[in-house]
Structures are given as structure tokens and as C-alpha cells.
N, C-alpha and C. Protein backbone atom coordinates (compact mmCIF):
# COMPACT_ATOMS: atom_id res chain seq x y z
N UNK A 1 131.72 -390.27 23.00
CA UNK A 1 132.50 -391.10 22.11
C UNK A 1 133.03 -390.22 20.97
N UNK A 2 134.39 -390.07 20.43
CA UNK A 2 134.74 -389.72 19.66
C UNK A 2 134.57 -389.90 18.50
N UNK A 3 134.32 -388.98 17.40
CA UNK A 3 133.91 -389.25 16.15
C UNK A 3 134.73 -389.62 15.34
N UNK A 4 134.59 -390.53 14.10
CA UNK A 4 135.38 -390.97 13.11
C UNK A 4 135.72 -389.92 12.06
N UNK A 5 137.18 -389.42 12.25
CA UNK A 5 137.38 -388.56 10.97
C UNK A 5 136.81 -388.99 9.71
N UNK A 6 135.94 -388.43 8.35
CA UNK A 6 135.64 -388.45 7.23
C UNK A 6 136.75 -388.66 6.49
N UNK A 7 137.03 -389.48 5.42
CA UNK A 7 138.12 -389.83 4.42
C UNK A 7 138.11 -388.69 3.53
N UNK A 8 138.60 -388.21 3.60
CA UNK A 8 139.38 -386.63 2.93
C UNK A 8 139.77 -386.89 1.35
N UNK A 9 138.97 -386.74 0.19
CA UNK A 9 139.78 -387.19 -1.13
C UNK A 9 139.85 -385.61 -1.99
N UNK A 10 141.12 -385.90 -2.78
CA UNK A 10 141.35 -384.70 -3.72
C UNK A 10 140.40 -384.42 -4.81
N UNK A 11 139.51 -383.96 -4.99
CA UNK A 11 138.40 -383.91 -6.18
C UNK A 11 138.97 -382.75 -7.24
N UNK A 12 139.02 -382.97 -8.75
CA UNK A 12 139.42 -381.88 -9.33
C UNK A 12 138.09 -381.50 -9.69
N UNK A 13 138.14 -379.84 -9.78
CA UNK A 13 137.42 -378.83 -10.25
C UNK A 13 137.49 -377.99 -11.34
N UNK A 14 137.16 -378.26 -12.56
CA UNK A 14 137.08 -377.26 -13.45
C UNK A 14 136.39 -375.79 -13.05
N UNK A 15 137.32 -374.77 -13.54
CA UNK A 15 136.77 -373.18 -13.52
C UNK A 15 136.44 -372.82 -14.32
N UNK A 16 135.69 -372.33 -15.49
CA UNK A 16 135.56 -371.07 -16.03
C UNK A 16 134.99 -370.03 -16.02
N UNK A 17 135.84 -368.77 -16.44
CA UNK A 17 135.66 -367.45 -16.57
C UNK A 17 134.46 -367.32 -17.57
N UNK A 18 133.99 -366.20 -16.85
CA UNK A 18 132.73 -365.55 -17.29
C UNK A 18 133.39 -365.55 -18.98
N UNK A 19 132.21 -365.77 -20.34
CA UNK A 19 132.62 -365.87 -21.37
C UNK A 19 131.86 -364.33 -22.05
N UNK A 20 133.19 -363.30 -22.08
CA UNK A 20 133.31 -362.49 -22.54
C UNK A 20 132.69 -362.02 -24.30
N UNK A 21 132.60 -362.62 -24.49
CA UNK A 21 132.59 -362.61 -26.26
C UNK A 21 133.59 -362.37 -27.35
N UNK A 22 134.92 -361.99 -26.51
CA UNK A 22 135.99 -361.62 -27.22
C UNK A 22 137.07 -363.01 -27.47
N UNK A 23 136.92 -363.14 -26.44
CA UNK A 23 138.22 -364.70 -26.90
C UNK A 23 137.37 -365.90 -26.02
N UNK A 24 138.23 -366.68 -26.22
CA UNK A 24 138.24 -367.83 -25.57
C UNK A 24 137.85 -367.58 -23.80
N UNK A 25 137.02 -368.75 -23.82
CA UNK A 25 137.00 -368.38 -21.82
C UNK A 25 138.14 -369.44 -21.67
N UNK A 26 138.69 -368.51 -20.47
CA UNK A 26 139.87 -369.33 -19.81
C UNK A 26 139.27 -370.62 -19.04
N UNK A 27 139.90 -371.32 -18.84
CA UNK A 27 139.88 -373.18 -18.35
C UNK A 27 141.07 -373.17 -17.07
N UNK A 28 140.41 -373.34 -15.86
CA UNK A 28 141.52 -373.67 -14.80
C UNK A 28 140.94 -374.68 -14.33
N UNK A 29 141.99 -375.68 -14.07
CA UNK A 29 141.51 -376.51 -12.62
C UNK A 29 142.09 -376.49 -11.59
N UNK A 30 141.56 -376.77 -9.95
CA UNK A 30 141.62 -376.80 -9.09
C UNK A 30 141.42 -378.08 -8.35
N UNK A 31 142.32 -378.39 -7.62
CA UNK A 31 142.02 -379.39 -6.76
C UNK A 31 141.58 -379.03 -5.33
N UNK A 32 140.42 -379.76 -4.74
CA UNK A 32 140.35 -379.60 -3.58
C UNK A 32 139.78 -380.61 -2.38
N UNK A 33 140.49 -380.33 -1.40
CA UNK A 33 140.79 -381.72 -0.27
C UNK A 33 139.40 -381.61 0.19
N UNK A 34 138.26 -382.43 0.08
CA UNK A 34 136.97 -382.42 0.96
C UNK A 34 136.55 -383.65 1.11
N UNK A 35 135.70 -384.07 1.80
CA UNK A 35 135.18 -385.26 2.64
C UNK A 35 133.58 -385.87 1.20
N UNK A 36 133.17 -384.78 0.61
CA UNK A 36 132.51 -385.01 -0.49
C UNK A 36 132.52 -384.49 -1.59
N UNK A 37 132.36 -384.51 -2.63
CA UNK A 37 132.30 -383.77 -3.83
C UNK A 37 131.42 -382.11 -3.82
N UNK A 38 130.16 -382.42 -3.34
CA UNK A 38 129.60 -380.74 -3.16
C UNK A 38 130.56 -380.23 -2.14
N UNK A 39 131.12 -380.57 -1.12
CA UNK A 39 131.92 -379.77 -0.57
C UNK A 39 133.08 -379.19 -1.02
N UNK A 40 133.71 -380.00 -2.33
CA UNK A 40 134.80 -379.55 -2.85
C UNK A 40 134.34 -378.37 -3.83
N UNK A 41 133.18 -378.67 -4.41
CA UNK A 41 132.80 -377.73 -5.55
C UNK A 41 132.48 -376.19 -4.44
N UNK A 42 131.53 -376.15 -3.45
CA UNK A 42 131.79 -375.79 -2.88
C UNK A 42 132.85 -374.55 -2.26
N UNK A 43 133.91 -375.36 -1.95
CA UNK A 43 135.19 -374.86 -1.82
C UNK A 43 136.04 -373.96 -2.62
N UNK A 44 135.49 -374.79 -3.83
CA UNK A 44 135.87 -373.85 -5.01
C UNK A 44 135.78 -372.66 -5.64
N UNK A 45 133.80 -373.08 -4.98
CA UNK A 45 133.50 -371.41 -5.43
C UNK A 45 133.69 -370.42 -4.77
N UNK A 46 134.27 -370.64 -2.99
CA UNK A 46 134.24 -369.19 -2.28
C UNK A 46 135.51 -369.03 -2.94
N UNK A 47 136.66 -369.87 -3.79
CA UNK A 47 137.89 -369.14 -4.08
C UNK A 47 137.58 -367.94 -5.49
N UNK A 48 136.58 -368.79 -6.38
CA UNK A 48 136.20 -368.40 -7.35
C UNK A 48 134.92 -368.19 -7.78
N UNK A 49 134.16 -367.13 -7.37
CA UNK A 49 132.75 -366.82 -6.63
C UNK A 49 132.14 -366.29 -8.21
N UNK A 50 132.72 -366.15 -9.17
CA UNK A 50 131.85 -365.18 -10.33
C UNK A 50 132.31 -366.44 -11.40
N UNK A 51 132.77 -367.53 -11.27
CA UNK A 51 133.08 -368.57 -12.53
C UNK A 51 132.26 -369.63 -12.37
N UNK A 52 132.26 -370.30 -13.34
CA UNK A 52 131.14 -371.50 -13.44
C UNK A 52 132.12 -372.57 -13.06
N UNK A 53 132.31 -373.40 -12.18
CA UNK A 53 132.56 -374.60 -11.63
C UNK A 53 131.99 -375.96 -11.92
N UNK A 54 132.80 -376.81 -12.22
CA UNK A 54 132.05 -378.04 -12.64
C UNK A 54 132.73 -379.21 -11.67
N UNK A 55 132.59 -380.49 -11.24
CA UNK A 55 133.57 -381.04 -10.50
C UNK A 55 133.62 -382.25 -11.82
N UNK A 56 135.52 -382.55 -11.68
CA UNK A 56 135.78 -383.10 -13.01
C UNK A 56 135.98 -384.35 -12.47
N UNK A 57 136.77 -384.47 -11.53
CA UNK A 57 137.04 -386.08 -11.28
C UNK A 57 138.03 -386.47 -9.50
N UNK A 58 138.51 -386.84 -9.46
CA UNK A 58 139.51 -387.13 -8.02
C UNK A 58 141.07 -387.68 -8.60
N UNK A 59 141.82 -387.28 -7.97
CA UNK A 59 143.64 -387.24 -7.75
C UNK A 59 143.68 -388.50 -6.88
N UNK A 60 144.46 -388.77 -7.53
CA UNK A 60 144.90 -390.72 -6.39
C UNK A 60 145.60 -390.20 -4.67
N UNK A 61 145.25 -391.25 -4.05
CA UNK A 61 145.96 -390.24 -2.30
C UNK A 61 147.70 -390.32 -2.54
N UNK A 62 147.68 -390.97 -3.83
CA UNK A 62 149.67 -390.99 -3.70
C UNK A 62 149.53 -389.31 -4.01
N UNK A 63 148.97 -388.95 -5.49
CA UNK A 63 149.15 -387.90 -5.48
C UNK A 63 148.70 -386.49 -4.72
N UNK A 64 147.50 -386.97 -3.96
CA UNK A 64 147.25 -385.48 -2.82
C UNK A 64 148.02 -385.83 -2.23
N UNK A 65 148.90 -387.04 -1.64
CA UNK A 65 149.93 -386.95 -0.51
C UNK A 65 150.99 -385.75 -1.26
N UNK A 66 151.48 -386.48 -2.39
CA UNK A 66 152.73 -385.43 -3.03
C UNK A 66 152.29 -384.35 -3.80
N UNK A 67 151.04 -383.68 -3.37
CA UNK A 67 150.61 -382.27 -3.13
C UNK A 67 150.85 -381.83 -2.24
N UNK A 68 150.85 -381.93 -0.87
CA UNK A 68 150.59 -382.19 0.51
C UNK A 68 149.09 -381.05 0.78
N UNK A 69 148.70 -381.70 -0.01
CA UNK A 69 146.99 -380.99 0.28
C UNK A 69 146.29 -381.42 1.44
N UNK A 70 145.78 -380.30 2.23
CA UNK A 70 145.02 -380.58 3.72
C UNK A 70 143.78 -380.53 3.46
N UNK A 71 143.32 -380.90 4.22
CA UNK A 71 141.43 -381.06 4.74
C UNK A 71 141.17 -379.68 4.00
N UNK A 72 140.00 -379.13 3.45
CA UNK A 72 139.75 -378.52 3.28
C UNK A 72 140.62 -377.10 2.18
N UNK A 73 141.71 -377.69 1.91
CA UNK A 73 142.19 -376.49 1.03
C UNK A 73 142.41 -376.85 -0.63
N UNK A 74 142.00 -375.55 -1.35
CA UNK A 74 141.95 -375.39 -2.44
C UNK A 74 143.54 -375.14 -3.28
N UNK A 75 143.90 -375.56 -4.31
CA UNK A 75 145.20 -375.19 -5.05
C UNK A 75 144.84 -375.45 -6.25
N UNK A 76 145.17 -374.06 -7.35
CA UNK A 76 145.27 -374.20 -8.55
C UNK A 76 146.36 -375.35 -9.07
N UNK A 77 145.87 -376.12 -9.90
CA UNK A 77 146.90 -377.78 -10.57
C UNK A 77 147.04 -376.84 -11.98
């Protein structure tokens, strides 16, 4: 029997850069298409493997549609 695809939602991800002592740590977010939240954070970190990751919240499906964000991929917002 065929399995039921997982509902795919856009989760945003806060980044930050290692905090230097000189300025400000930089602030990125990322959105990313996963079936759960640890998977998005996850996702995040093999893009961004040395920053502290936090997961901030989810993108409405109007707007991952007019991302055209897929299963599994990461994009700086």
C-alpha cells in the first residue's frame, strides 16, 4: 500500500554568526520546506553548520507556494 505523502510546511529559521566580540552578530533567516520543525532546523544547519539556529515560526502555503519552495530545500528570506 502506498504511503501518504507528509504535509510539507515552510518553517522560518533564525541564523546567527558566531559572536565575534567586535560588532554585532549578524541575524539571517531562512526558510525551510520540511514535514517537521527539527527537520527544518535540521536542514538548516547542514547549510549553516558553525551558527546557532533557532526555529522562529512558519510562512502561510500562499506564501511557500509564491516562493516555489520544494520538499526539503533551504532559501535565505
Amino acid at each position: 500500500m502506498p504511503t501518504k505523502k507528509s504535509k510539507q510546511t515552510a518553517f522560518t529559521v533564525a541564523v546567527s554568526a558566531a559572536d565575534d566580540g567586535a560588532s554585532a552578530p549578524a541575524l539571517r533567516v531562512y526558510v525551510a520546506m520540511a514535514s517537521d520543525p527539527l527537520a527544518a532546523v535540521a536542514a538548516v544547519q547542514a547549510v549553516a553548520p558553525d551558527a546557532a539556529v533557532e526555529l522562529s515560526g512558519t510562512l502561510s502555503d500562499r506564501l511557500a507556494a509564491r516562493l516555489k519552495l520544494r520538499p526539503g530545500e533551504v532559501k535565505p528570506i
